[in-house]
Protein backbone atom coordinates (compact mmCIF):
# COMPACT_ATOMS: atom_id res chain seq x y z
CA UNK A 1 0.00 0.00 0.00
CA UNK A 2 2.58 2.51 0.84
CA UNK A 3 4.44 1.44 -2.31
CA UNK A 4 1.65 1.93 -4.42
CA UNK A 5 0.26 5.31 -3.10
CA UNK A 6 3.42 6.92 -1.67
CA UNK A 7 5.16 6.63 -4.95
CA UNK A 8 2.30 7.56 -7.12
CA UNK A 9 2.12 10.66 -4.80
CA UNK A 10 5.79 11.58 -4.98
CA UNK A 11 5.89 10.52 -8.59
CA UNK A 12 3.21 13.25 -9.49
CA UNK A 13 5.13 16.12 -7.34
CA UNK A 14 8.42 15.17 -9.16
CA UNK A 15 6.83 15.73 -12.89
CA UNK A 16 4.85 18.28 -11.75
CA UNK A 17 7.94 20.01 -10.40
CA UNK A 18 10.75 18.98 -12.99
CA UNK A 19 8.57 18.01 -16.33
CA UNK A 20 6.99 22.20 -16.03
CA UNK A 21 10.42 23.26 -14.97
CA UNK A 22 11.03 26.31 -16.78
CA UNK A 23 7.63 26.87 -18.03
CA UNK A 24 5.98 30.48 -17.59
CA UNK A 25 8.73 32.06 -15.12
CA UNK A 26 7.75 34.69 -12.64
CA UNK A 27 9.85 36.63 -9.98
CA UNK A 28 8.19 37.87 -6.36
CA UNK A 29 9.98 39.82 -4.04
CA UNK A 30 13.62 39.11 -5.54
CA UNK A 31 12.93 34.66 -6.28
CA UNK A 32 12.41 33.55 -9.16
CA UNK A 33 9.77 30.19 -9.91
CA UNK A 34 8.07 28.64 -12.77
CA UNK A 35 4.74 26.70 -13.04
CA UNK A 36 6.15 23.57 -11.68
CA UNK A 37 7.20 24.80 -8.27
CA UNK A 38 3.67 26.27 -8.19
CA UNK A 39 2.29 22.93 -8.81
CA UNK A 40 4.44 21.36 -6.46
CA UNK A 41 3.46 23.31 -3.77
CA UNK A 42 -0.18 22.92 -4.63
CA UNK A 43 0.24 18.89 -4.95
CA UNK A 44 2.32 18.46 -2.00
CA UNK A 45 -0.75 20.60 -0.12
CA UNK A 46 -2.91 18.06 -1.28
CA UNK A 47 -1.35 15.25 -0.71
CA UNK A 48 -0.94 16.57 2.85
CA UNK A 49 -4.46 17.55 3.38
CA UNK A 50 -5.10 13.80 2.61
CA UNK A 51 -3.16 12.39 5.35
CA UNK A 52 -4.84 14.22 8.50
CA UNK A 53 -8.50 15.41 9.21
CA UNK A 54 -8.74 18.33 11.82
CA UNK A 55 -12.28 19.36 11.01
CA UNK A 56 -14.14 15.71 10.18
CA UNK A 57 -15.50 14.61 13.79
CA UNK A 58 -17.75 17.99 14.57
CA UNK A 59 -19.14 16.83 10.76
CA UNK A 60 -19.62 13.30 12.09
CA UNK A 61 -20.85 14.56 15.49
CA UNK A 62 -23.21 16.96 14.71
CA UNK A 63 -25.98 14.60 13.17
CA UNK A 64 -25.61 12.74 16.22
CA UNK A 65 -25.88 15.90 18.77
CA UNK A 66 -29.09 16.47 16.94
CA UNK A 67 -30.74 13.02 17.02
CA UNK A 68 -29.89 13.19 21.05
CA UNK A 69 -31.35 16.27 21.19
CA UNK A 70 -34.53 14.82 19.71
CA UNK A 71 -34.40 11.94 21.62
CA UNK A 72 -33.81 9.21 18.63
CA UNK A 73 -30.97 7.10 20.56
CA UNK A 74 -31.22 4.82 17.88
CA UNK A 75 -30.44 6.79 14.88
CA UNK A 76 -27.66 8.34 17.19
CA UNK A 77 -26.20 4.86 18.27
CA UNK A 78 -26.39 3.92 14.10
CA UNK A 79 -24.38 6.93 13.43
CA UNK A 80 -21.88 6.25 16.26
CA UNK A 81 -21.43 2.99 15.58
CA UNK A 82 -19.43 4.10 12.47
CA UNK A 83 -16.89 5.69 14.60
CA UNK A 84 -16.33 3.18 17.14
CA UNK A 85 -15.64 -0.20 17.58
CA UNK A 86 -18.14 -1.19 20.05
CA UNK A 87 -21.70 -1.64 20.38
CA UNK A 88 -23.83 1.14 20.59
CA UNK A 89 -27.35 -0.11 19.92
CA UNK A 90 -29.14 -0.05 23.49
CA UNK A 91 -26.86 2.68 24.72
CA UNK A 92 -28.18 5.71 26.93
CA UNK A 93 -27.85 9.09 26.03
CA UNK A 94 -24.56 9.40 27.79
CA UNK A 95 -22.79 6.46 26.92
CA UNK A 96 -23.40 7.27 23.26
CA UNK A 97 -21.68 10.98 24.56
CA UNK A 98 -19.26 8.86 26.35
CA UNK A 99 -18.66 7.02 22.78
CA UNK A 100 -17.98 10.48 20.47
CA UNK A 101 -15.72 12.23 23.76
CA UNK A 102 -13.71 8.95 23.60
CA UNK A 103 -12.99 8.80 19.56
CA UNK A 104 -12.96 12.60 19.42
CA UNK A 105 -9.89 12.73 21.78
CA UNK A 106 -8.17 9.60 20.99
CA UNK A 107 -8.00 10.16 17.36
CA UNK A 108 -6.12 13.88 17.99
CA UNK A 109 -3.21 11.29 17.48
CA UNK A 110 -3.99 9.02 14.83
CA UNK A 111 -5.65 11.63 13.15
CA UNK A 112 -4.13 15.27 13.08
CA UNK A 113 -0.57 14.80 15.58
CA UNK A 114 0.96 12.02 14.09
CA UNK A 115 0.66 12.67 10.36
CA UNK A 116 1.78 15.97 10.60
CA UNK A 117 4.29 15.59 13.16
CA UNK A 118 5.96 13.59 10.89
CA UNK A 119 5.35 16.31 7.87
CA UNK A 120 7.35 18.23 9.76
CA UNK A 121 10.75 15.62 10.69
CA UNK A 122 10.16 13.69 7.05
CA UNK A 123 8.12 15.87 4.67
CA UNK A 124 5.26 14.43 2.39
CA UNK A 125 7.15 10.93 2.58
CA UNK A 126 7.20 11.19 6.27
CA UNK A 127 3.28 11.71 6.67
CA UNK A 128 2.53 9.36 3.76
CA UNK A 129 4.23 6.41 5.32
CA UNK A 130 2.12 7.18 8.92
CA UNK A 131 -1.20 7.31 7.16
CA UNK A 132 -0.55 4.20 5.23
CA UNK A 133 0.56 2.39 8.28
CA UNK A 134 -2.88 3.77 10.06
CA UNK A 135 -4.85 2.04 7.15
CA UNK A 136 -3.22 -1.23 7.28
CA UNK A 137 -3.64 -1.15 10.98
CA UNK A 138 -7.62 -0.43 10.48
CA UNK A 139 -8.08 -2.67 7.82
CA UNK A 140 -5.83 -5.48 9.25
CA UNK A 141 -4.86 -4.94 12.46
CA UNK A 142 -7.29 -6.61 14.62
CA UNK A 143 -6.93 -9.84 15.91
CA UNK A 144 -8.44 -12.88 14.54
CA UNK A 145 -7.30 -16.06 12.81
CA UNK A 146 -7.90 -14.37 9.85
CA UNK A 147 -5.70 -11.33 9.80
CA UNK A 148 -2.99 -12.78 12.82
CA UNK A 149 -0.50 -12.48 10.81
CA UNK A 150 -1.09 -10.00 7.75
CA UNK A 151 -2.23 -7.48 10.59
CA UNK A 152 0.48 -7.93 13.60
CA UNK A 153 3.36 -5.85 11.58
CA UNK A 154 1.18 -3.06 10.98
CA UNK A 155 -0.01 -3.01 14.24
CA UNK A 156 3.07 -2.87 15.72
CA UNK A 157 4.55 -0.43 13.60
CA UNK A 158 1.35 1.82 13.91
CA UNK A 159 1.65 1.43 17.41
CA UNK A 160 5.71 2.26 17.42
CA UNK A 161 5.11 5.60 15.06
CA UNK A 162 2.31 6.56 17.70
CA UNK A 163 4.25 6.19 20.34
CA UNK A 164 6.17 10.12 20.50
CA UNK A 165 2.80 11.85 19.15
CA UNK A 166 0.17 10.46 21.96
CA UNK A 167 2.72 11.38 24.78
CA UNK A 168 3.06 14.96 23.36
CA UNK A 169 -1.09 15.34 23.10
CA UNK A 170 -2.05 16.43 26.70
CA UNK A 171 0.25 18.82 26.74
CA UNK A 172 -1.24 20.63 23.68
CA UNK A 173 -4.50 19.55 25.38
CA UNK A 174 -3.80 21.09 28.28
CA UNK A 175 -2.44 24.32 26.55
CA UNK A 176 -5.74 24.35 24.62
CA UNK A 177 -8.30 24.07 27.80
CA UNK A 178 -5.96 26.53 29.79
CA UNK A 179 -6.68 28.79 26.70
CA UNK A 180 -10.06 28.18 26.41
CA UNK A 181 -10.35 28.55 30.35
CA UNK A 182 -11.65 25.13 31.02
CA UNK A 183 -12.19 25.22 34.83
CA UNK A 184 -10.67 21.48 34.80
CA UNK A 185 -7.71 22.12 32.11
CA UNK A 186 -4.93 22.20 34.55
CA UNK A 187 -5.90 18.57 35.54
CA UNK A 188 -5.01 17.19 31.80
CA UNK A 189 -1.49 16.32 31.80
CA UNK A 190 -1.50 14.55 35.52
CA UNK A 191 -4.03 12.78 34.41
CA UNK A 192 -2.67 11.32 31.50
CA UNK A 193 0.02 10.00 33.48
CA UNK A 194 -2.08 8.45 36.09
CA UNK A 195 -4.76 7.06 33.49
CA UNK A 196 -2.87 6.53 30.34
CA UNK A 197 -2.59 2.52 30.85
CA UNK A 198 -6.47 2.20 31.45
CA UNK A 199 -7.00 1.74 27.52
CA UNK A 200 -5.85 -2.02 25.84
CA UNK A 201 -4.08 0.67 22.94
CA UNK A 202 -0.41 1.98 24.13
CA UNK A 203 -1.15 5.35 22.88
CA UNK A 204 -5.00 5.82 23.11
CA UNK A 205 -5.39 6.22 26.63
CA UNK A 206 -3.02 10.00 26.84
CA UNK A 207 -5.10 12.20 24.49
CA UNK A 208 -8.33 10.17 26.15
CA UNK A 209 -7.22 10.33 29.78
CA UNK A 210 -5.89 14.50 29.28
CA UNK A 211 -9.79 15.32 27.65
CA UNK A 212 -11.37 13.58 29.92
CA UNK A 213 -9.55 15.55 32.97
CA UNK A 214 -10.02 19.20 31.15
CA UNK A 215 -13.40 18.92 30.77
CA UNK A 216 -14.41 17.48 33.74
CA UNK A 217 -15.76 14.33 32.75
CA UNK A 218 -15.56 10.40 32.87
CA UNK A 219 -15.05 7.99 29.49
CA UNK A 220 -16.67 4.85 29.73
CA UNK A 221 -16.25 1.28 27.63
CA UNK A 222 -18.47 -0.46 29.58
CA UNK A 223 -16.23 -3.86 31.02
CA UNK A 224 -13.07 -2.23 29.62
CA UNK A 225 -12.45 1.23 31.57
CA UNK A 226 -13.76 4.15 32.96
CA UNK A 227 -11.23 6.83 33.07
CA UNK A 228 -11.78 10.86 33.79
CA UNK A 229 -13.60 11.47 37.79
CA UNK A 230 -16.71 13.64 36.48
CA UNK A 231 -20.03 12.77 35.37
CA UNK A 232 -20.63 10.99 32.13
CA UNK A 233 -20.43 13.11 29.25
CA UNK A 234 -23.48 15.08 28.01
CA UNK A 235 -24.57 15.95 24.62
CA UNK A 236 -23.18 19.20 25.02
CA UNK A 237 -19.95 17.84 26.01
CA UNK A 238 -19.53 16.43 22.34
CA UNK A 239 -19.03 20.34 21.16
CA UNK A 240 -16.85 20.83 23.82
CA UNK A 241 -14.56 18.02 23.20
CA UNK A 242 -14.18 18.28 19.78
CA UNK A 243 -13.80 22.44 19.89
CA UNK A 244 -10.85 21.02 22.24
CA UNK A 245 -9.48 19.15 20.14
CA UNK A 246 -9.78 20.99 17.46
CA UNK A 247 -7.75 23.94 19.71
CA UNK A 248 -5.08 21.49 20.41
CA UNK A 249 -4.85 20.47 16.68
CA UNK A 250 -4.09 23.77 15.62
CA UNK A 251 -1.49 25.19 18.52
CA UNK A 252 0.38 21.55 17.35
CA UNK A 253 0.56 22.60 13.84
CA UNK A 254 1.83 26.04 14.88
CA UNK A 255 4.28 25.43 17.27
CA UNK A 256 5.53 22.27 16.64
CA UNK A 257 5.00 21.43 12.99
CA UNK A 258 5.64 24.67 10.76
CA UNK A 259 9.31 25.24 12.61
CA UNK A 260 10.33 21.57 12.08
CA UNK A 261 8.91 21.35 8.25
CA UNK A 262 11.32 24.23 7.80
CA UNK A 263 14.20 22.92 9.33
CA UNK A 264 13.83 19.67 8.07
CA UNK A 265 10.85 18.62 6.49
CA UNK A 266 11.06 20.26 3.69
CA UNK A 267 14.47 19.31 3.00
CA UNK A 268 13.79 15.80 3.66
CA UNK A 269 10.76 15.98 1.05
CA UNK A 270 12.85 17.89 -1.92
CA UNK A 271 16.08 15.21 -1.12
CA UNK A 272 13.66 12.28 -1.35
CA UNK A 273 11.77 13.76 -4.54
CA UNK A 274 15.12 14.21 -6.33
CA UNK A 275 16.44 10.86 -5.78
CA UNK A 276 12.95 9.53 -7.16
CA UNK A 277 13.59 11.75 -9.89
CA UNK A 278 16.87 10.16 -10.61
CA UNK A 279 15.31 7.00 -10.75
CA UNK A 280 12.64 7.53 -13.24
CA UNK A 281 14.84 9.61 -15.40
CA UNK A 282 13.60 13.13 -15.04
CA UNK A 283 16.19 15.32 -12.52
């Protein structure tokens, strides 16, 4: 999979970037560039944009905020069943609130951290090979006879590359409630620590653990952990978390990611391309 859709992906920047080279110059402020870099920088945006949602759970968790609100658990427990991996048919109202906070929050690192924390050390190869790994892990990685083997090195290696990212989210969660003056948010990163190991995922249980502390809540998986020392979320608790997450997501992405893409990312990304470009015969 990476294989196939990392190298298409770099492939495309590299003729988009060498095979225009040249083509309708311009100069701004002093540089000179050409269609290609122009394309480049568009394609290698999009390629990006691909690998990491910041904005898709308040889509997903809207529809369900309004069947709560209107008292249809079941159409809410359909629609959050896509999101989780449990069973939500003959859930309450805020179990199925419980269900959103929980994949909300833990999926600030599979989702938005990781992917672009590795943008910023590797470049477009860097987030590419993350996101790949992610999709093997979802599509593979769970265990049954079936997949035992096809899914454990994904699994592992999704688990390894999540590793850094999920013990670097409550901080940015905690900067983000302390921000948003969340009466609670100075609880987040103590309580990662303390709860982290409460989830059967390695890296779930820090982003889950530091949300459920700054907003004064508890998650619950029924038989697998309750976490947080609040009440059980309510539906207005699913805005809340994901506006939190959302906060986090960005202060990441401006502190952490757009200095390291320019030391190195970028660099990375151009080194990689041109190597690629050897190879196929057009740098």
């Amino acid at each position: 999979m990476l294989l196939l859709f990392g190298a298409a992906a770099l492939a495309v920047c590299v003729l988009a970037k060498y095979g225009l080279s040249g083509v309708l110059e311009f100069e701004v402020f002093g540089r000179t560039g050409d269609l290609g870099e122009v394309l480049w920088v568009a394609l290698s945006a999009l390629f990006l944009k691909v690998t990491y949602s910041l904005f898709l759970f308040r889509k997903l968790c809207r529809p369900i905020e309004a069947d709560l609100l209107r008292g249809d658990l079941d159409a809410a427990a359909d629609k959050t069943q896509m999101m989780v991996n449990r069973r939500t048919r003959g859930m309450d109202r805020e179990h199925i609130a419980s269900s959103c906070c929980e994949t909300i929050s833990e999926n600030l690192v599979d989702s938005v951290l990781s992917p672009l924390l590795y943008f910023g050390l590797l470049g477009l190869p860097g987030a590419l090979i993350f996101r790949c790994t992610n999709l093997m892990d979802a599509m593979w990685g769970r265990r049954d006879e079936r997949y035992e083997r096809l899914g454990k090195f994904p699994a592992r290696l999704d688990d390894a590359l999540g590793f850094v990212p999920s013990r670097l989210s409550p901080a940015f969660v905690w900067l983000a409630a302390r921000l948003s003056r969340m009466e609670s948010g100075g609880k987040a990163m103590a309580a990662a620590r303390r709860e982290h190991a409460k989830t059967p995922s390695p890296n779930s249980g820090w982003p889950m653990a530091a949300s459920a502390a700054a907003m004064g809540v508890s998650f619950e998986k029924a038989g697998v952990y309750v976490m947080g020392e609040g009440p059980l979320p309510s539906i207005g608790d699913i805005a809340v978390c994901y506006r939190l997450i959302e906060r986090a997501s960005l202060l990441f992405l401006v502190i952490a990611v757009v200095p390291l893409a320019m030391l190195f990312g970028i660099h990375v990304q151009v080194a990689v391309e041109e190597f690629f470009g050897g190879l196929i015969g057009v740098c």
